[in-house]
Protein backbone atom coordinates (compact mmCIF):
# COMPACT_ATOMS: atom_id res chain seq x y z
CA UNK A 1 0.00 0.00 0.00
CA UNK A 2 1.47 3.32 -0.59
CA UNK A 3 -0.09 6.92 0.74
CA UNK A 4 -1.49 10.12 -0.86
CA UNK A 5 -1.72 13.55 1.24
CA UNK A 6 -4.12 15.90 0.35
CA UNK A 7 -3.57 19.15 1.37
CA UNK A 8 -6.53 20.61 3.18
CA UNK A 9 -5.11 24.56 3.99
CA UNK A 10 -8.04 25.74 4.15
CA UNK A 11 -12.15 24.85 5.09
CA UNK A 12 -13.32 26.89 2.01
CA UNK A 13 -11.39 25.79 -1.47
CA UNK A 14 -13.71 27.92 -3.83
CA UNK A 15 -13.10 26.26 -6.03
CA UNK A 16 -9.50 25.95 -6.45
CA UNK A 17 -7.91 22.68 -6.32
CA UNK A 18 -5.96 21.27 -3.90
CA UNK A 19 -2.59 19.97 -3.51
CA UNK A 20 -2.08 16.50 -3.75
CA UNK A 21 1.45 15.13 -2.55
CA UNK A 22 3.03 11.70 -2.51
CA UNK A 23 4.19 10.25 1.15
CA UNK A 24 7.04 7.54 0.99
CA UNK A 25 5.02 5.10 3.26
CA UNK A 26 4.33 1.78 2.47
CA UNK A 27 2.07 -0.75 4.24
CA UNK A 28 3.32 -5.10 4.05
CA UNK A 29 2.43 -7.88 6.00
CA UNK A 30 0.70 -5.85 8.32
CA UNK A 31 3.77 -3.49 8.67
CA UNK A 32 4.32 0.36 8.07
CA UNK A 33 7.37 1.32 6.55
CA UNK A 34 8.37 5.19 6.25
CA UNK A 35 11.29 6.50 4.02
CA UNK A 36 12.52 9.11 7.08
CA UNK A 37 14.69 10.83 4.75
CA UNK A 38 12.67 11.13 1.85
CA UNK A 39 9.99 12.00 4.23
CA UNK A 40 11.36 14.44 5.82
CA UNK A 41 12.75 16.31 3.26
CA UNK A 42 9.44 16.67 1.56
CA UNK A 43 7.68 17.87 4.96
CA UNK A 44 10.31 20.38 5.14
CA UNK A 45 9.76 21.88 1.89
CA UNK A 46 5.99 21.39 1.80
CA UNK A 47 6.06 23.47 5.93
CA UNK A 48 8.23 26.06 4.53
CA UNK A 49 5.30 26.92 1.63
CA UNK A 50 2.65 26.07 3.80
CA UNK A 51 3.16 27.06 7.66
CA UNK A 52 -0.15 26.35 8.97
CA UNK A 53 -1.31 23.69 6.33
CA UNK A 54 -3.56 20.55 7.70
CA UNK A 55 -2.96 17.22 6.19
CA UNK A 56 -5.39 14.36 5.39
CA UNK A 57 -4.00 11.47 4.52
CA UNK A 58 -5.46 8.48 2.60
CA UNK A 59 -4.37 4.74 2.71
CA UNK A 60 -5.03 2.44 0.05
């Protein structure tokens, strides 16, 4: 299984679309797996745009 993050900034979107990211999480046997570095590097970049930015984040 692998994750998608959907940024969720802000309650009213009129309209505009949102940002959709890719997370470097993967779900086997049962067991999550995170890519630290790859996660963290994105996180950094994506907090430095996007301060106060909420995340949802989808599992399939």
């Amino acid at each position: 299984m692998q994750t998608i993050i959907l940024d969720t900034e802000t309650h009213t979107l009129n309209g505009l679309p949102i940002e959709i990211a890719y997370a470097p999480i993967e779900i086997e046997s049962g067991k999550l797996s995170l890519d630290k570095k790859k996660f963290l590097i994105s996180y950094t970049k994506s907090v430095n745009r996007y301060p106060l930015q909420q995340w949802l984040f989808i599992i399939f």
